[in-house]
Protein backbone atom coordinates (compact mmCIF):
# COMPACT_ATOMS: atom_id res chain seq x y z
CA UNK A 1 -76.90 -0.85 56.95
CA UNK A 2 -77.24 -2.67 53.46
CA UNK A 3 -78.18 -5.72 54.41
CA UNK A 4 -80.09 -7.99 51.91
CA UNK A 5 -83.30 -9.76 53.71
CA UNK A 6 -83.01 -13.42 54.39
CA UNK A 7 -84.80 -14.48 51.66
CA UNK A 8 -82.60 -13.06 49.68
CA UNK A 9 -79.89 -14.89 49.90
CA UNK A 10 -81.79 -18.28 50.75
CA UNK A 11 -83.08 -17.86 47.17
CA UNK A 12 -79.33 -17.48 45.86
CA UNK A 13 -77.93 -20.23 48.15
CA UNK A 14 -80.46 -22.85 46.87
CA UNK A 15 -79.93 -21.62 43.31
CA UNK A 16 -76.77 -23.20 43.84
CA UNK A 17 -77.59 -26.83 45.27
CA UNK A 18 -77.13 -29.73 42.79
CA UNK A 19 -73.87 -27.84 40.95
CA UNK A 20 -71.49 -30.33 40.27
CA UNK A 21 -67.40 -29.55 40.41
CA UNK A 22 -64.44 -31.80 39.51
CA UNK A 23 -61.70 -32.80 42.02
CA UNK A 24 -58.26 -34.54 40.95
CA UNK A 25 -57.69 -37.27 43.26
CA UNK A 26 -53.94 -36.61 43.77
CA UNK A 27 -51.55 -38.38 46.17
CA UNK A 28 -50.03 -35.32 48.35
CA UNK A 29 -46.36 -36.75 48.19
CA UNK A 30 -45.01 -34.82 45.77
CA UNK A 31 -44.84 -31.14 46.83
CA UNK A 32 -46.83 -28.68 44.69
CA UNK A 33 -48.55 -31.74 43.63
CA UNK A 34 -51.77 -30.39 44.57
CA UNK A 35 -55.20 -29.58 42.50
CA UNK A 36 -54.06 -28.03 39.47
CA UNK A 37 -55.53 -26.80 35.92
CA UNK A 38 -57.36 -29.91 34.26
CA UNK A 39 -55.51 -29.97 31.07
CA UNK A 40 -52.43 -30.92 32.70
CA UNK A 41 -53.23 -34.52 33.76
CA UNK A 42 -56.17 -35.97 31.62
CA UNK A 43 -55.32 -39.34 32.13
CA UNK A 44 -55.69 -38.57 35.97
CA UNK A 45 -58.76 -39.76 38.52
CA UNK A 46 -61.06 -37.45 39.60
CA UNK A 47 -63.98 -37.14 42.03
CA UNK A 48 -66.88 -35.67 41.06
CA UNK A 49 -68.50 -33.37 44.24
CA UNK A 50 -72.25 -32.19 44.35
CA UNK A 51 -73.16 -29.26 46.85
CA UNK A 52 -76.34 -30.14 48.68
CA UNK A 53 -76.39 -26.44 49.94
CA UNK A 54 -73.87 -26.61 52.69
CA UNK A 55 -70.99 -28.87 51.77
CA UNK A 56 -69.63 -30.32 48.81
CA UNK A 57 -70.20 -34.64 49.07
CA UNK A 58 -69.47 -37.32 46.40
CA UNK A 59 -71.10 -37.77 44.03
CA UNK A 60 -69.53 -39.63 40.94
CA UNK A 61 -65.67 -41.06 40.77
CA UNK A 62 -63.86 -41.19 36.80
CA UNK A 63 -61.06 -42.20 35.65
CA UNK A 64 -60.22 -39.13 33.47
CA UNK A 65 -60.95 -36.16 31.89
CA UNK A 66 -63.09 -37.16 29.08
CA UNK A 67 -65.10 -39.13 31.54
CA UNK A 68 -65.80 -36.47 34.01
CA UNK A 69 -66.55 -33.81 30.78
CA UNK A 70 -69.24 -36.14 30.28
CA UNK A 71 -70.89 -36.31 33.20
CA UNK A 72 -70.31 -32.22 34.01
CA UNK A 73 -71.37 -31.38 30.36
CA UNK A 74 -73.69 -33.18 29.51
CA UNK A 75 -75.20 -31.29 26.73
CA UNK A 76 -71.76 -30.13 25.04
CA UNK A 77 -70.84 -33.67 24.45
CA UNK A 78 -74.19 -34.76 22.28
CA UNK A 79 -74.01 -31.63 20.32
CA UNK A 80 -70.39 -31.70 18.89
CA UNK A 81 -71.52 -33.73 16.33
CA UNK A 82 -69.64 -33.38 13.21
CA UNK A 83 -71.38 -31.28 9.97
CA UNK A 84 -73.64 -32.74 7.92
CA UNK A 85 -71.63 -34.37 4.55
CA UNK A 86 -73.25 -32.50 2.16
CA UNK A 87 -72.29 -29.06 4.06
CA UNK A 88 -69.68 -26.56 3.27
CA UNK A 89 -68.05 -23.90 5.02
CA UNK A 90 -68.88 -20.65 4.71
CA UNK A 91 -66.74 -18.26 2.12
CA UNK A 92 -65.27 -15.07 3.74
CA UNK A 93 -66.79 -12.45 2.47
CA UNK A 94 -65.55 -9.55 0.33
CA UNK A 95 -63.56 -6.50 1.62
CA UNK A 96 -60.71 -6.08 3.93
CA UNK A 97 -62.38 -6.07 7.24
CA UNK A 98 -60.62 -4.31 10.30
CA UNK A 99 -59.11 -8.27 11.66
CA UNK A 100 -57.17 -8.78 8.22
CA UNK A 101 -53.55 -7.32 7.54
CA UNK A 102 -52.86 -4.68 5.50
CA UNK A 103 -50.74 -5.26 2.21
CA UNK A 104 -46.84 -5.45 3.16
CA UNK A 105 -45.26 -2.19 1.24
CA UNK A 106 -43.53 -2.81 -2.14
């Protein structure tokens, strides 16, 4: 057989303790009012889980999207800083290039 050794996949599972996921806290009473894509309720409460390498526990509890961005993306949020002001975007370049349209016929 093609078993992996132990060690193996002890090395992958603990690669994976401390990874943080985001759970809507949702009522139930509603059907198909289950866990859904984040974008559609932003304004809703969510629980933040850790996995300590068997089960997912609490770890953090928000009270919407922005909130739990933050605290699972932690380094996206402190670099979207906004340009310099003395900076200027880039010029496109010369040519047609393959993305661009070609002239509509005359």
């Amino acid at each position: 057989m093609d078993d992996e050794p132990l060690k193996d996949w002890a090395e992958r599972r603990d690669a994976k303790i401390g990874r943080l996921r985001a759970v809507p806290v949702v009522s139930g009473d509603t059907p198909g009012d289950g866990p859904r894509g984040a974008h559609l309720r932003p304004d809703a409460p969510r629980v933040i889980e850790r996995w300590n390498g068997y089960a997912w526990e609490p770890h953090a509890f928000t009270a919407n999207l922005a909130e739990t961005k933050a605290i699972l993306y932690p380094t996206a949020t402190a670099t979207s800083e906004p340009p310099p002001a003395g900076s200027k975007p880039k010029p496109l370049g010369s040519g047609t290039g393959k993305h661009r349209k070609p002239p509509a016929p005359r």
